[in-house]
Protein backbone atom coordinates (compact mmCIF):
# COMPACT_ATOMS: atom_id res chain seq x y z
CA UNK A 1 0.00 0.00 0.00
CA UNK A 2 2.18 2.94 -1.08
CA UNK A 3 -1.40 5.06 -1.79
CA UNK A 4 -0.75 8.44 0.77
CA UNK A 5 -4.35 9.11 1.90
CA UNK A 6 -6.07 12.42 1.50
CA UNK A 7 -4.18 13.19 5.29
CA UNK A 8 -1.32 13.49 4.47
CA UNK A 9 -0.56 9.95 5.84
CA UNK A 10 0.95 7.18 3.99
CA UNK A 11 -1.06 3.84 4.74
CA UNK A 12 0.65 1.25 6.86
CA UNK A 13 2.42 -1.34 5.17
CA UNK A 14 0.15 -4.54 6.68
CA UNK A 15 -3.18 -4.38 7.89
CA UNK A 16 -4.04 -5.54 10.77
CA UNK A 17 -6.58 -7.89 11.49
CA UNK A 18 -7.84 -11.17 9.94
CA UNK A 19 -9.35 -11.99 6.45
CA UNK A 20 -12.60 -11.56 7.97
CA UNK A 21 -12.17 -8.64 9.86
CA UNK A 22 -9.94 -6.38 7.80
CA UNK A 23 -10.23 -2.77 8.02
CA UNK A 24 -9.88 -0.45 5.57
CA UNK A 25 -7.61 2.21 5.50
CA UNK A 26 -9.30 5.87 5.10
CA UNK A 27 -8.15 9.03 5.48
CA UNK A 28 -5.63 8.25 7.49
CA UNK A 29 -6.97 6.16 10.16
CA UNK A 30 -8.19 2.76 10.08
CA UNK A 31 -12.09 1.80 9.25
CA UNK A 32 -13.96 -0.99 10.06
CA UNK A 33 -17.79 -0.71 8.89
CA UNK A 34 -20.36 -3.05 9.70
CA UNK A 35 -23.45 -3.25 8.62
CA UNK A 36 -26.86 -5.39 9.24
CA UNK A 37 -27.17 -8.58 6.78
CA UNK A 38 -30.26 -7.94 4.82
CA UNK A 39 -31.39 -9.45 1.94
CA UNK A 40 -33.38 -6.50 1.11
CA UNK A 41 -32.71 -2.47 1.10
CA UNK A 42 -35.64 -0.29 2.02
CA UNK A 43 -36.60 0.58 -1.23
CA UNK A 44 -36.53 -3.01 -2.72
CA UNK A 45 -38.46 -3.73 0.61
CA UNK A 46 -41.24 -0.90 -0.51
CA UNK A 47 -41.66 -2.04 -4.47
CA UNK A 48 -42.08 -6.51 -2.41
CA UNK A 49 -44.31 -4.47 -0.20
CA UNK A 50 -46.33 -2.81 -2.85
CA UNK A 51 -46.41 -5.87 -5.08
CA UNK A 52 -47.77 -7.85 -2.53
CA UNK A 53 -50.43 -5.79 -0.95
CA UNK A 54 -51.60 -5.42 -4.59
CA UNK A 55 -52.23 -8.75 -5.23
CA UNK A 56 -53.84 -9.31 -2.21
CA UNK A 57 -56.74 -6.18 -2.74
CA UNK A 58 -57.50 -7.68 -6.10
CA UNK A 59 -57.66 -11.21 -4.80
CA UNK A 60 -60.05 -10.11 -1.85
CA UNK A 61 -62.08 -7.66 -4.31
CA UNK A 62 -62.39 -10.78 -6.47
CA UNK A 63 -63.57 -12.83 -3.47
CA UNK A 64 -65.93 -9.95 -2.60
CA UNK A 65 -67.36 -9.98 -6.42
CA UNK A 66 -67.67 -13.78 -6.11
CA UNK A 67 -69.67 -13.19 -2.95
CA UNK A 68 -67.55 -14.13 -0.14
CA UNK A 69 -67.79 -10.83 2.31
CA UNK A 70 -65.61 -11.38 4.65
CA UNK A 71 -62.44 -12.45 2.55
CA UNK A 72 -62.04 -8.55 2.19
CA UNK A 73 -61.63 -7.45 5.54
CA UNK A 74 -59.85 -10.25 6.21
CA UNK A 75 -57.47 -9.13 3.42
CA UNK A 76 -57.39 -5.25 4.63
CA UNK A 77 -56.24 -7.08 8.32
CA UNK A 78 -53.41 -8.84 6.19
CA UNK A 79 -51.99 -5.92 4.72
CA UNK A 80 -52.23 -4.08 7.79
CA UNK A 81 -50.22 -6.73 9.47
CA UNK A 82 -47.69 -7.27 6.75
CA UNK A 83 -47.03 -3.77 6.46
CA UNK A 84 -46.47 -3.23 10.18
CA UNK A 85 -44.04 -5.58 9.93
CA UNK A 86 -42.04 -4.51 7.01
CA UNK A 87 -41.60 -1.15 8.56
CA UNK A 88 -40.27 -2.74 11.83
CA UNK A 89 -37.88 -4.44 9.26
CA UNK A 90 -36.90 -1.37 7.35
CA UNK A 91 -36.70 0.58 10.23
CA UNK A 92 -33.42 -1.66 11.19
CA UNK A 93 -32.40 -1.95 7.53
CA UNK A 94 -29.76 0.30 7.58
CA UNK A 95 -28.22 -0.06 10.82
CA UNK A 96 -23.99 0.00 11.25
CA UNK A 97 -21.39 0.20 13.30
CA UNK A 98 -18.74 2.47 11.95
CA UNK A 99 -15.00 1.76 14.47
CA UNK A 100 -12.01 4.68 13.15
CA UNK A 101 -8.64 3.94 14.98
CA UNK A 102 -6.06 6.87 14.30
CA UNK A 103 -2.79 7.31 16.40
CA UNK A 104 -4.72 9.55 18.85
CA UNK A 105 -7.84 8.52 18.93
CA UNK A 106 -10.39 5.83 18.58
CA UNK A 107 -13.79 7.31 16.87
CA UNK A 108 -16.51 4.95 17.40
CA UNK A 109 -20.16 5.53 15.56
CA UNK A 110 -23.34 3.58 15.20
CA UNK A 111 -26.96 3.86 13.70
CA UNK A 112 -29.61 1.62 15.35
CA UNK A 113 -32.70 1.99 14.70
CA UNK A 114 -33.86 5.84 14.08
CA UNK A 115 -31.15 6.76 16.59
CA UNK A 116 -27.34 8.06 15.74
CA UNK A 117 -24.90 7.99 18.27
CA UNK A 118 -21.19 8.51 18.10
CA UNK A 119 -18.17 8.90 20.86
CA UNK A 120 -14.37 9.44 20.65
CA UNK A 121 -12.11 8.01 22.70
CA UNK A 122 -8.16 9.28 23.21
CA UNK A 123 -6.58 6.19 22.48
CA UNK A 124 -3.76 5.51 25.03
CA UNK A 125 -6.28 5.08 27.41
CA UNK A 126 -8.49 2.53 25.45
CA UNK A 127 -9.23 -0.99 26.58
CA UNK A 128 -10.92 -3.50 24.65
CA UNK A 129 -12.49 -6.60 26.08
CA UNK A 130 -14.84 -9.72 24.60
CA UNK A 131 -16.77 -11.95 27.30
CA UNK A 132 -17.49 -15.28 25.57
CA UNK A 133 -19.54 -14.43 22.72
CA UNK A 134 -21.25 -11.57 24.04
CA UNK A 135 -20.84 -8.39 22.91
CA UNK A 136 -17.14 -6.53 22.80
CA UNK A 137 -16.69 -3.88 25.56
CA UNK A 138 -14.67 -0.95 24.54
CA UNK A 139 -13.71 1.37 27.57
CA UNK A 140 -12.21 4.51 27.95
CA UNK A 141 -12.09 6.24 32.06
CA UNK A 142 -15.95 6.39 32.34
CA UNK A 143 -16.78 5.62 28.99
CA UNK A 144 -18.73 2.37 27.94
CA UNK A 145 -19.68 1.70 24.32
CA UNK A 146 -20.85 -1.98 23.55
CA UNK A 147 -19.95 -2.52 19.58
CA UNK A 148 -19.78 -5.89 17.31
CA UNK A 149 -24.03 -6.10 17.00
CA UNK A 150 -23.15 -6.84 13.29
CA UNK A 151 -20.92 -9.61 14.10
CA UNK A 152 -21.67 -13.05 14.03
CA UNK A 153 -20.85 -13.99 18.13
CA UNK A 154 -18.19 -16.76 17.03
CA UNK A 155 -16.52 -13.50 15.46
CA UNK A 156 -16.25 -11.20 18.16
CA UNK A 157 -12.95 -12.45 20.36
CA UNK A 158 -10.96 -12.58 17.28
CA UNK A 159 -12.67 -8.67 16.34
CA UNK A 160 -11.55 -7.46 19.69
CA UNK A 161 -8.19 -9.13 19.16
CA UNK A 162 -7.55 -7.07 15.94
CA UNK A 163 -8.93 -4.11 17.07
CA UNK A 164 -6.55 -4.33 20.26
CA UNK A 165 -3.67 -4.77 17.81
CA UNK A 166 -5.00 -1.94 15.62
CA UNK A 167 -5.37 0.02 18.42
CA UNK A 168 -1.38 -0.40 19.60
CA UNK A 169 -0.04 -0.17 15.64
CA UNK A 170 -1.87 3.15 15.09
């Protein structure tokens, strides 16, 4: 990696971390993204949505036509469920984890659910720990921030390994 970054900052020679967990080396600092594994993005989820609740109006009109009465409000209930549903799936979509380790800090940002949050942390004084295959506990004086939701669990000890060594490489 001879590539200088838009910092100023040439890019370490090896990256740290294994095949699975490599970061990415961005202006200057290095990146590790991670983001919820859906098969669908919201949009695609809207147009499945659409489709769906389509065919289901004209197949309870049709009932209704054909004289069954209560297929359509049975149909309407449907819907309403479905799409209840697919919002609560949407909503969570786009959810991340976004970890930047630079040589004096450690920038740490995540989107879960409507909410954004995002702390820094000077990073001499960061400690990283994984329990078992919980979740991995990054600390800084009185500064908790739980990150890896992204992860699968069997993941997350060799995650908090790399990011340790990241952490002391930076």
């Amino acid at each position: 990696m001879d590539e200088v970054a838009d910092a100023g900052q040439a890019a370490p020679v090896e990256l740290p971390g294994s095949l699975l967990s490599r970061p990415q080396w961005e202006d200057g600092a290095w990146v590790w993204h991670f983001r919820r594994n859906c098969a669908l993005s919201p949009a695609q989820l809207f147009s499945a949505f659409a489709g769906f609740a389509l065919f289901s109006v004209l197949l309870g009109l049709f009932c209704q036509v054909q004289g069954a009465t209560l297929a359509l409000p049975f149909v309407v209930i449907e819907v309403v469920a479905m799409g209840w549903a697919f919002v609560l799936y949407a909503r969570h979509a786009a959810d991340y984890e976004r970890i930047a380790i630079s040589a004096d800090a450690v920038h740490i940002e995540w989107m879960h659910g409507a909410r954004l949050g995002s702390v820094t942390l000077p990073a001499r004084s960061v400690r990283v720990q994984a329990q078992g295959r919980g979740l991995v506990q990054v600390t800084s004086r009185q500064t908790e921030v739980h990150i890896g939701r992204h992860l699968r669990p069997e993941r997350r000890m060799a995650f908090a390994r790399d990011l340790r060594r990241a952490i002391l490489t930076a």
